[in-house]
Protein backbone atom coordinates (compact mmCIF):
# COMPACT_ATOMS: atom_id res chain seq x y z
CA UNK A 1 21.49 -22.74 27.20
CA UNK A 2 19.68 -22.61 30.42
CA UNK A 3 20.03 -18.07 30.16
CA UNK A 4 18.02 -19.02 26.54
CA UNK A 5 15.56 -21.22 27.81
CA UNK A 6 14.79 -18.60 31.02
CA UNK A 7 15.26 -15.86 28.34
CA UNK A 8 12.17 -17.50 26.22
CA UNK A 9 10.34 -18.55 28.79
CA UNK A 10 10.36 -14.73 30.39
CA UNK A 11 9.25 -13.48 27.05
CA UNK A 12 6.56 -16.00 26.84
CA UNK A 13 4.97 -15.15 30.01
CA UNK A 14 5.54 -10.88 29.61
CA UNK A 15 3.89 -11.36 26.14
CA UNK A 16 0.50 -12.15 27.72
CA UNK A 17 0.56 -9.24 30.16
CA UNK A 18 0.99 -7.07 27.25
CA UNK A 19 -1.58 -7.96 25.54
CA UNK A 20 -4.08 -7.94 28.37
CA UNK A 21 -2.88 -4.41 28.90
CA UNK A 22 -3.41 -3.73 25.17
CA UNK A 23 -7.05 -5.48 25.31
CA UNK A 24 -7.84 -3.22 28.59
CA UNK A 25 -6.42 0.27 26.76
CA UNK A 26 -7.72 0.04 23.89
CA UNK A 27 -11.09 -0.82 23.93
CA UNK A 28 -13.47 -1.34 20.84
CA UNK A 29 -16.20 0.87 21.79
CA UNK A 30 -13.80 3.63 22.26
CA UNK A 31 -12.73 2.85 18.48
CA UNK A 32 -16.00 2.87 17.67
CA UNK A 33 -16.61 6.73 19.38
CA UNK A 34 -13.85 7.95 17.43
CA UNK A 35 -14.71 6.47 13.83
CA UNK A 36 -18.53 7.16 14.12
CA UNK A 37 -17.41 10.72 14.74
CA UNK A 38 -15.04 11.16 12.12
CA UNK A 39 -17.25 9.49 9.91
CA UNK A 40 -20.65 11.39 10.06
CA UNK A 41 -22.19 12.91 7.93
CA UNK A 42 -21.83 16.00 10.66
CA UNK A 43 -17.79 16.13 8.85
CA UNK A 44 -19.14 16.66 5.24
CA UNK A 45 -16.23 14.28 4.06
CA UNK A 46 -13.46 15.77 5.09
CA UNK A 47 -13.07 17.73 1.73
CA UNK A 48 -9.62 19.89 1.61
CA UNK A 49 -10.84 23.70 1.62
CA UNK A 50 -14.28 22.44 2.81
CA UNK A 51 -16.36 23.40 6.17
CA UNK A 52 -16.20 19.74 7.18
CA UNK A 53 -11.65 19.64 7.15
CA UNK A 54 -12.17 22.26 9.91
CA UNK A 55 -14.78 20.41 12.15
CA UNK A 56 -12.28 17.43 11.87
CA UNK A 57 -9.37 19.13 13.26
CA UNK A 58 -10.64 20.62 15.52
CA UNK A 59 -12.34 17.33 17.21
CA UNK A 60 -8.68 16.02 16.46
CA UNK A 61 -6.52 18.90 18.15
CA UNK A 62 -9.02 19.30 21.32
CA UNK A 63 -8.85 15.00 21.43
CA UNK A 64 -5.26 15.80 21.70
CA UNK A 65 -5.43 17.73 24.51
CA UNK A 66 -7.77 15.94 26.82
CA UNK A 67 -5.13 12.79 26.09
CA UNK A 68 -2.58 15.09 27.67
CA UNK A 69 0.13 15.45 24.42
CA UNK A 70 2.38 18.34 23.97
CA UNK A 71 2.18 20.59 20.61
CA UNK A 72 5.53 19.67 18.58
CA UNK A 73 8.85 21.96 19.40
CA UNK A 74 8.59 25.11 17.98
CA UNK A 75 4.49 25.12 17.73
CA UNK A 76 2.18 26.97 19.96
CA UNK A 77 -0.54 24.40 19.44
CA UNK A 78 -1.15 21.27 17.89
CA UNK A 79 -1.91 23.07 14.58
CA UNK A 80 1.52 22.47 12.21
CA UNK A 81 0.46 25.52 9.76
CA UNK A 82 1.21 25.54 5.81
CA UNK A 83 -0.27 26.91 2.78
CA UNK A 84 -0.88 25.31 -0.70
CA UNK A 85 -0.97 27.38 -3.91
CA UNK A 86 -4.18 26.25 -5.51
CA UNK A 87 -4.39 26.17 -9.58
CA UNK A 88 -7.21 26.01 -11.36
CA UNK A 89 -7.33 25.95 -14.80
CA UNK A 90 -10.45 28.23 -16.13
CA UNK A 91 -9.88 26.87 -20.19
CA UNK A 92 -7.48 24.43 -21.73
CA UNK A 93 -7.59 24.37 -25.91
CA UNK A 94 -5.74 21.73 -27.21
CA UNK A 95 -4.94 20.68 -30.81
CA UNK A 96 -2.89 17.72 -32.24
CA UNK A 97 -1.78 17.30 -35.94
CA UNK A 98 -4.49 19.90 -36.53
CA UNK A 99 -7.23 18.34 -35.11
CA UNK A 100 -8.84 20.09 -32.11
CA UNK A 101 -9.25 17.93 -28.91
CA UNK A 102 -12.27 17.51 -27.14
CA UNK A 103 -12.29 19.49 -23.97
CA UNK A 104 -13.73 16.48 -22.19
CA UNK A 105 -10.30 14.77 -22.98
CA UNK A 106 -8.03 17.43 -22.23
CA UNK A 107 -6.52 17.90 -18.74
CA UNK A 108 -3.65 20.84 -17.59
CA UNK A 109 -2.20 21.22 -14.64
CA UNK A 110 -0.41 24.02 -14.45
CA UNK A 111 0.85 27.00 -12.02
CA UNK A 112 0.39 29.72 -14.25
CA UNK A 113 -1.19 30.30 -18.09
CA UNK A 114 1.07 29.52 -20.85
CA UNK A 115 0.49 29.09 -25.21
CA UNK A 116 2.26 26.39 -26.85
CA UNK A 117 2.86 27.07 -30.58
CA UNK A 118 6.90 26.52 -31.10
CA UNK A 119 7.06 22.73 -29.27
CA UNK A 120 10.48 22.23 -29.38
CA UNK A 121 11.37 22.35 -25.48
CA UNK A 122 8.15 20.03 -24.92
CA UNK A 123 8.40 16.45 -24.07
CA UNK A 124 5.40 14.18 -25.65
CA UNK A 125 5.39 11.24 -23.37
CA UNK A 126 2.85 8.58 -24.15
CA UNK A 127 1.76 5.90 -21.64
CA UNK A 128 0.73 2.85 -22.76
CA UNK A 129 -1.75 0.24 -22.20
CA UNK A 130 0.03 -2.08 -19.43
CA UNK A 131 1.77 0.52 -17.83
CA UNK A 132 1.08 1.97 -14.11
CA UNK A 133 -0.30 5.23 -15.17
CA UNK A 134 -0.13 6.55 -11.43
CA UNK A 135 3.63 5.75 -11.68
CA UNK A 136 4.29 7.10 -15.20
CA UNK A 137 2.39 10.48 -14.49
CA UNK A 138 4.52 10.80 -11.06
CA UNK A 139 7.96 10.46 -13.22
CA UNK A 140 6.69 13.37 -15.21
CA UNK A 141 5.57 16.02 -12.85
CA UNK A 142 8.96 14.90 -11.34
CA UNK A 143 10.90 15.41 -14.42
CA UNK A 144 9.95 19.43 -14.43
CA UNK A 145 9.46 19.54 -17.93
CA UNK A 146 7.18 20.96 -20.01
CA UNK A 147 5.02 17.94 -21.05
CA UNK A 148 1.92 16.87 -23.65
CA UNK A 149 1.04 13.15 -22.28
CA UNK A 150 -1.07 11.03 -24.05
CA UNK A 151 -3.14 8.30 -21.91
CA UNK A 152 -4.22 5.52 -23.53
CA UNK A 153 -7.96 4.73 -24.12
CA UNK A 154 -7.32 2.04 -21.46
CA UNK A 155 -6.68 4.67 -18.69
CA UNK A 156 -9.99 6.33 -19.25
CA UNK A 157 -10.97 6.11 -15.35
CA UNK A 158 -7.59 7.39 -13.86
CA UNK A 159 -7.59 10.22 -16.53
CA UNK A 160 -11.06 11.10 -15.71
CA UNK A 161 -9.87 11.41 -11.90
CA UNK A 162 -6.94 13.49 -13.08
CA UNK A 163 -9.30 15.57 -15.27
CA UNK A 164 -11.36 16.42 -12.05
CA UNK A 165 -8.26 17.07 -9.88
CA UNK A 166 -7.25 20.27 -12.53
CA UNK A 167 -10.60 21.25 -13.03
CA UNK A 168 -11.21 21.62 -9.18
CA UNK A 169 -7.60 22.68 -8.66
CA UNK A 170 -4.21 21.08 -8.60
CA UNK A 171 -2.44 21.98 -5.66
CA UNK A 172 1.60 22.64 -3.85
CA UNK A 173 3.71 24.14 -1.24
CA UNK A 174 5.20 26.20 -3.62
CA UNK A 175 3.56 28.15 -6.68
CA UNK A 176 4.43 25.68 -9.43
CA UNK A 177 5.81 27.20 -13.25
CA UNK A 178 5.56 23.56 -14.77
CA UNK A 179 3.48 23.09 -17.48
CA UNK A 180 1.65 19.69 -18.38
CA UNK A 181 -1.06 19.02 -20.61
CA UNK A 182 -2.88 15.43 -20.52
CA UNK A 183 -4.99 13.80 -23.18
CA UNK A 184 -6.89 10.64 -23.78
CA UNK A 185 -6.84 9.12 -26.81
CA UNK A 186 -4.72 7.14 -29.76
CA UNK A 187 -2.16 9.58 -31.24
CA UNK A 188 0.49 7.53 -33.15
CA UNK A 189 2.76 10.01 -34.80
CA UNK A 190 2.16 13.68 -33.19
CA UNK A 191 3.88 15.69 -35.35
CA UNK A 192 2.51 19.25 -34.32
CA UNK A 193 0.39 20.25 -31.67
CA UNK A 194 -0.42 23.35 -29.85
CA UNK A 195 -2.34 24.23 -26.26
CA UNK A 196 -3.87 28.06 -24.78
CA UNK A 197 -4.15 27.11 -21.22
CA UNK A 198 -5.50 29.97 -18.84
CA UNK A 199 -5.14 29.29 -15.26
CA UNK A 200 -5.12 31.50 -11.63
CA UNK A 201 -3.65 30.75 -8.43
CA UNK A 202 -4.79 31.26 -4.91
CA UNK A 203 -2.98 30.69 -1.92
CA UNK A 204 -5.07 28.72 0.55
CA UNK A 205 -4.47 27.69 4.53
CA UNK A 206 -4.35 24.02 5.67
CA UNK A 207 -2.96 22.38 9.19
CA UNK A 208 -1.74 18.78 9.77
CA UNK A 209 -2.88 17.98 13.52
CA UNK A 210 0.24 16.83 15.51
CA UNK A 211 1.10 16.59 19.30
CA UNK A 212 3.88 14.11 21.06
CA UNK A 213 4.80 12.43 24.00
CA UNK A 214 8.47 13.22 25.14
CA UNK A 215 10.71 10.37 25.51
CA UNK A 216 12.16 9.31 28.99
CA UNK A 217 15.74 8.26 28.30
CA UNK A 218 16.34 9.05 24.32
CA UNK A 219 13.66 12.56 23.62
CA UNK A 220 16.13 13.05 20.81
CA UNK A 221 14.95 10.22 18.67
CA UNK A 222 11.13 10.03 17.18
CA UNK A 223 9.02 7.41 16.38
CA UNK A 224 5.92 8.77 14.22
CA UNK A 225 2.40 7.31 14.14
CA UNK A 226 0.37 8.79 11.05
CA UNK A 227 -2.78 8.68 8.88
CA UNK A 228 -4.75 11.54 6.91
CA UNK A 229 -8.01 12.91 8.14
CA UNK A 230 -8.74 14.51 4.74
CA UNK A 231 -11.08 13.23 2.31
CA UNK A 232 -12.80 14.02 -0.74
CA UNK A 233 -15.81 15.86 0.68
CA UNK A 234 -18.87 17.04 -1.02
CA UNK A 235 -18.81 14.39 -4.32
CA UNK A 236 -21.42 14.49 -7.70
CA UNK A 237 -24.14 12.29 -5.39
CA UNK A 238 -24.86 8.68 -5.74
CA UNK A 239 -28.32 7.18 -4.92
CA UNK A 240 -29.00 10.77 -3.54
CA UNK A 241 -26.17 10.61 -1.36
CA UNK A 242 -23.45 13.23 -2.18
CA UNK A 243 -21.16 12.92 1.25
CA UNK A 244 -18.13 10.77 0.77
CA UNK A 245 -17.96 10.23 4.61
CA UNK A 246 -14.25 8.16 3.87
CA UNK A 247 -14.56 6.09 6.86
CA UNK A 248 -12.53 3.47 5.77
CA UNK A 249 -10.21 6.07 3.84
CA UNK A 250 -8.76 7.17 6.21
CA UNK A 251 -10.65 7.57 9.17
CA UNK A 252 -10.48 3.98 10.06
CA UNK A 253 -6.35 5.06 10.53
CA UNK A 254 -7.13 8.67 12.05
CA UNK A 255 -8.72 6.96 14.87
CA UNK A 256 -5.60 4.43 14.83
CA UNK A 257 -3.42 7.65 15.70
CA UNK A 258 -5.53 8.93 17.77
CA UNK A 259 -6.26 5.33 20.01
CA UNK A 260 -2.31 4.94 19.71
CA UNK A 261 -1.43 8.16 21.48
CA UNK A 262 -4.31 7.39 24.46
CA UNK A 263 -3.08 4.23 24.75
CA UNK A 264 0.83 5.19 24.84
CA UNK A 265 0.04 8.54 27.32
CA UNK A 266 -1.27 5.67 29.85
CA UNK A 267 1.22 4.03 29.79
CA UNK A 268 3.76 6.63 29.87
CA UNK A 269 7.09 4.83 29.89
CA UNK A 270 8.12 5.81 25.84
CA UNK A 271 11.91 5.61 25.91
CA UNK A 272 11.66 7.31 22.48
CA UNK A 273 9.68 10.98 21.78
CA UNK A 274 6.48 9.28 19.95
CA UNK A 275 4.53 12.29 17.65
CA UNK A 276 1.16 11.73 16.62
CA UNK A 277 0.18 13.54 13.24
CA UNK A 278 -3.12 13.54 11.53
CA UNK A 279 -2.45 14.52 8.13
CA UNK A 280 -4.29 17.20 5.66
CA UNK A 281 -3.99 17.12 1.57
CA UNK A 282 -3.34 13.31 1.19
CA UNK A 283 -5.69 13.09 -1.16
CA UNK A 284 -4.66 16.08 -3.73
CA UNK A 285 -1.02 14.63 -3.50
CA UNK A 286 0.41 14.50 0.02
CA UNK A 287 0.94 17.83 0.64
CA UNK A 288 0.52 17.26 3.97
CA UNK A 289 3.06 15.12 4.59
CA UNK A 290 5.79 17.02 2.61
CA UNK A 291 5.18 19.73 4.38
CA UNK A 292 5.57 17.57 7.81
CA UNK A 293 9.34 16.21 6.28
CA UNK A 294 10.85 19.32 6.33
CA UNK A 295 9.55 20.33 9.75
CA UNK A 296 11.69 17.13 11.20
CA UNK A 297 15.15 16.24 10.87
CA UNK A 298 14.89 12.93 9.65
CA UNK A 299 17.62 11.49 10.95
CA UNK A 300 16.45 11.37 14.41
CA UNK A 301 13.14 9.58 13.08
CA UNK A 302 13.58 6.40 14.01
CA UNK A 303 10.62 4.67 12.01
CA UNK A 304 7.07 5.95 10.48
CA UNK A 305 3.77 3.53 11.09
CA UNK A 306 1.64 5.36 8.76
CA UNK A 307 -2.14 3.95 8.61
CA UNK A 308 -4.69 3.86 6.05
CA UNK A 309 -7.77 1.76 5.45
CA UNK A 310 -7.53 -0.68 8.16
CA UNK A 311 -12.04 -1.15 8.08
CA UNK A 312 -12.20 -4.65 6.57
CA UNK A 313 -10.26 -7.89 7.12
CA UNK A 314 -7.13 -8.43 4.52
CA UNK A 315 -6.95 -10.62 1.50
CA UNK A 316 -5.08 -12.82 4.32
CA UNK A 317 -7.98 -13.44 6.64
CA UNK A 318 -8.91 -12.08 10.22
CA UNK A 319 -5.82 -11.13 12.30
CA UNK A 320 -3.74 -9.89 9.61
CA UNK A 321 -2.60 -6.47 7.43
CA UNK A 322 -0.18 -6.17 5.35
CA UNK A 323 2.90 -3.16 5.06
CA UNK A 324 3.90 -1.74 1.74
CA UNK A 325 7.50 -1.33 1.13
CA UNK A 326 7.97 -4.80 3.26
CA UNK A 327 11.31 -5.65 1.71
CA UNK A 328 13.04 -2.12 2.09
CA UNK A 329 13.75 -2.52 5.67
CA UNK A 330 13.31 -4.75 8.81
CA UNK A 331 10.45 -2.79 9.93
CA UNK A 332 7.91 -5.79 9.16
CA UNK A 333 10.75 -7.96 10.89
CA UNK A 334 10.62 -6.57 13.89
CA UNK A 335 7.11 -5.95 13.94
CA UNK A 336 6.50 -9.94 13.81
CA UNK A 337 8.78 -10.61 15.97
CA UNK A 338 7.39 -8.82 18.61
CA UNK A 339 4.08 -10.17 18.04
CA UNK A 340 5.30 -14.30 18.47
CA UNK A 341 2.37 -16.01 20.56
CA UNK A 342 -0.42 -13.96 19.13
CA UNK A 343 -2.46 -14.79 16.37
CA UNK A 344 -2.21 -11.61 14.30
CA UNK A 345 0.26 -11.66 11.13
CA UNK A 346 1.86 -8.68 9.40
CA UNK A 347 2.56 -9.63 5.81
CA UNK A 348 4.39 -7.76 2.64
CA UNK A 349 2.03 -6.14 0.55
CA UNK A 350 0.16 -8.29 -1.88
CA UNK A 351 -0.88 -5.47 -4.84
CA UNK A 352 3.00 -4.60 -6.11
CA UNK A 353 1.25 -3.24 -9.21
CA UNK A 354 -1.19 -1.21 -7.31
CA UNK A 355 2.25 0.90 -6.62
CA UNK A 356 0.74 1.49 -2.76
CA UNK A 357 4.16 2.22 -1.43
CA UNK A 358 4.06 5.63 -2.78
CA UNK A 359 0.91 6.12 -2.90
CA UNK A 360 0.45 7.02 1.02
CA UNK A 361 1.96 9.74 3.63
CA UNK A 362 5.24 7.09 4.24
CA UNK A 363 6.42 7.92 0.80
CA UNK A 364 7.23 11.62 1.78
CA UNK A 365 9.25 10.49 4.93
CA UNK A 366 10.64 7.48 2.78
CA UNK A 367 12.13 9.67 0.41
CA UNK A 368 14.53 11.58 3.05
CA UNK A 369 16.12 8.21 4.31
CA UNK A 370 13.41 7.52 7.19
CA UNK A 371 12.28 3.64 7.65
CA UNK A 372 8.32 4.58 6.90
CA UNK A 373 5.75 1.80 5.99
CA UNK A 374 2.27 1.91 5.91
CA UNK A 375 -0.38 -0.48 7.25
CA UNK A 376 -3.33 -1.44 5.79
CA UNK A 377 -6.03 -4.26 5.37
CA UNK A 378 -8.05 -3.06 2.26
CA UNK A 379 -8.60 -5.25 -0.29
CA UNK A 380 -7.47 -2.41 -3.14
CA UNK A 381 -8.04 -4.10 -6.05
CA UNK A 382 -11.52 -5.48 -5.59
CA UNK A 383 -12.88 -2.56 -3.13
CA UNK A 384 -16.35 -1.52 -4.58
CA UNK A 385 -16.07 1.50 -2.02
CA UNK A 386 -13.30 2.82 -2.60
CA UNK A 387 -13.41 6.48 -3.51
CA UNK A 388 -17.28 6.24 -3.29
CA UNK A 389 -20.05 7.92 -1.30
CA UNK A 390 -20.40 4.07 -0.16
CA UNK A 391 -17.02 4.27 1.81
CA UNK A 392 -19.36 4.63 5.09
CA UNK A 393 -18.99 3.31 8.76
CA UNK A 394 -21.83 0.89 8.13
CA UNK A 395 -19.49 -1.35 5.82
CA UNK A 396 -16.50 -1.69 8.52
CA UNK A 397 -15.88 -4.22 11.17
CA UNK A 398 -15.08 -2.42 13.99
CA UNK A 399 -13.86 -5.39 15.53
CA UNK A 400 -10.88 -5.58 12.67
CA UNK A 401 -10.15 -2.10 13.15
CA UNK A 402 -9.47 -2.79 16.78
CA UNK A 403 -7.47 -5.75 16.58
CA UNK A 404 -5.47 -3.99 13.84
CA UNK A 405 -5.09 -1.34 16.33
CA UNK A 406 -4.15 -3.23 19.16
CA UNK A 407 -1.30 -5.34 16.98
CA UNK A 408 0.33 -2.30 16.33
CA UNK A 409 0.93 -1.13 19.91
CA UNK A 410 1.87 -4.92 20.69
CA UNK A 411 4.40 -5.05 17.42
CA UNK A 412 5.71 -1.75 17.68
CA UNK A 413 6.63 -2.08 22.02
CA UNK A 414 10.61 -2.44 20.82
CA UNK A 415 10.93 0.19 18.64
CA UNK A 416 9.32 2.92 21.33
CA UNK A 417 11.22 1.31 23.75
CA UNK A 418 14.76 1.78 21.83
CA UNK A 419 16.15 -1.80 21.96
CA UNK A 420 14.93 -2.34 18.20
CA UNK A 421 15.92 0.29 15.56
CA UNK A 422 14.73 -0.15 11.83
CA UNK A 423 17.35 -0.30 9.34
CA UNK A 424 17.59 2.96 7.25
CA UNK A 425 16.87 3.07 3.78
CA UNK A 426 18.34 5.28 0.76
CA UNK A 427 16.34 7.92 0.22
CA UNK A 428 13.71 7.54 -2.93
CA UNK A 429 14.56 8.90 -6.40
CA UNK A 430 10.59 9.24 -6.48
């Protein structure tokens, strides 16, 4: 009893220190240098195959090496390589129970032109009005089949974002063959229905920005702090504004990785190798991020804190995010835990239908066994910004940014350490 009572009382009094040392290394004007940065208009939004992805990573990868990181093994630099195969689809004609489809409801995504007239190894798969469309479209491009699915009326503003996605370009690591055709619309008994989809493919460069720290006493096992530094770039303007700057998505959690891996150099006593990766292609699917899980062998990841839109306090109050995927592993457990006698919370995430879990850069590392969450504070569901050229620096708090910040260094101390090891998970079916 008396080892327990000394025990507590020890962690009681080391718990301050920490967090004066957290408060000291990561400072909110530094946040604030980073975001504004990230954030300008200077960046162009971040777009994937736009002027402004470049000028981020390069402010990323030479941020890198003034903190003092090493590129990954096997990597020259801090640049991890890849190239997508971008599809776009130059005319889609689409006709169902003889009636021609407007174009403006008609959406392919495709790797290559195809004709449809003999239907019989093509899957109609409608989704309804309640479902998750985000989560229904996901099983289909998983399923490999050739596919006609019909959104419902109800869906009109997801569709519309899918429409845009083909007609700019649908993107993957490898040259896809599938063929899918979406349409908006009632369509209660489709009996016939043909498509004439014309499509070309270019094969385009793209980097995720990712240096380490080696570990002290266990370099073999890998802790990975994440968040994408892509955007959506150059949008159709709003209010005569046509920059969607994305501060809060994501470079509110870009300049989380990037305070993380200043704050963890300085202190340079990582018992576990910690890599720091600013991911590209989030937003056309994750691409990114894929590409990242088969550069690692994932069984010597230890745990993933992925970070995205941490700009605004949570639906919880001041001093609190949330993690998706709380209940598939004691990563949230142990991440409270270590944060007993301050006032900042971690809870599970509060929009289950909102599907977030796969929806970030944790779902690729999720899905080969690794214990990856993401953190975030956004209010998802009632975010007027969201995906807007309002998403600018000018409707953050700083202040909750830092804090956020500076509770994940405090709650993740055990896990870079080594004494606390997240349970594994089965890898995803999805």
């Amino acid at each position: 009893m008396k080892k327990l009572i000394l025990g507590l009382a020890l962690s009681a009094a080391v718990l301050p220190a920490f967090s004066q040392d957290v408060d000291k290394l990561i400072k909110e004007q530094d946040v604030k240098k980073i975001i504004s940065t990230l954030a300008s208009d200077e960046f162009e939004g971040r777009g994937n195959f736009q002027p402004g992805l470049e000028k981020a990573a390069k402010f990323i990868e030479n941020d890198f090496k003034s903190i003092g990181l090493e590129p990954l093994p096997g990597n020259k630099d801090f640049r991890q390589r890849f190239s997508l195969y971008r599809t776009k689809t130059t005319s889609a004609q689409v006709s169902i129970n003889g009636t021609a489809v407007p174009a403006e409801q008609v959406a392919a995504l495709t790797g290559e032109s195809f004709s449809w007239k003999d239907n019989a190894d093509v899957q109609v798969v409608k989704i309804a009005a309640g479902k998750t469309p985000q989560a229904e479209f996901r099983a289909v491009r998983q399923s490999g089949k050739k596919s006609l699915v019909i959104f419902d009326q109800s869906f009109e503003r997801y569709f519309k974002r899918l429409k845009q996605a083909a007609d700019e370009g649908t993107a993957g690591i490898k040259q896809s063959n599938q063929q899918i055709v979406a349409v908006l619309g009632s369509f209660d008994d489709v009996k016939l229905f043909t498509a004439n989809v014309e499509a070309k493919t270019e094969s385009l460069p793209l980097a995720n920005i990712a240096g380490m720290i080696k570990g002290k006493s266990k370099p073999d096992e890998y802790v990975v702090f994440s968040g994408h530094y892509d955007h959506l770039g150059i949008i159709k303007p709003m209010e005569g504004d046509s920059i969607a700057n994305g501060a809060d998505d994501d470079a509110s959690g870009t300049t989380a990785v990037m305070s993380l891996a200043r704050y963890y150099k300085k202190l340079n006593n990582n018992a576990r190798s910690i890599i720091f990766v600013a991911f590209t292609a989030e937003e056309i699917g994750e691409y990114g991020s894929a590409y990242f899980a088969t550069q690692v062998d994932p069984a010597k990841v230890m745990a993933m804190f992925n970070i995205e839109m941490i700009g605004k306090a949570s639906k919880f109050g001041e001093n609190s995010a949330f993690i998706t995927g709380y209940n598939r592993s004691d990563f949230g457990e142990i991440l409270q835990k270590n944060l007993q006698g301050t006032k900042f919370k971690f809870y599970p995430d509060p929009y289950p239908e909102q599907d977030l879990f796969y929806r970030s850069d944790n779902a690729s590392l999720a899905r080969v066994g690794v214990p990856a969450h993401t953190i975030s504070t956004d209010q998802i569901d009632v975010d007027k910004f969201y995906h807007t050229v309002k998403d600018e620096l000018s409707t953050l708090d700083v202040n909750n940014i830092t804090a956020t910040i500076r509770a994940i260094a405090l709650s993740s101390k055990t896990i870079i350490d080594g004494t606390d090891t997240p349970k594994r998970i089965p890898p995803l079916e999805r």
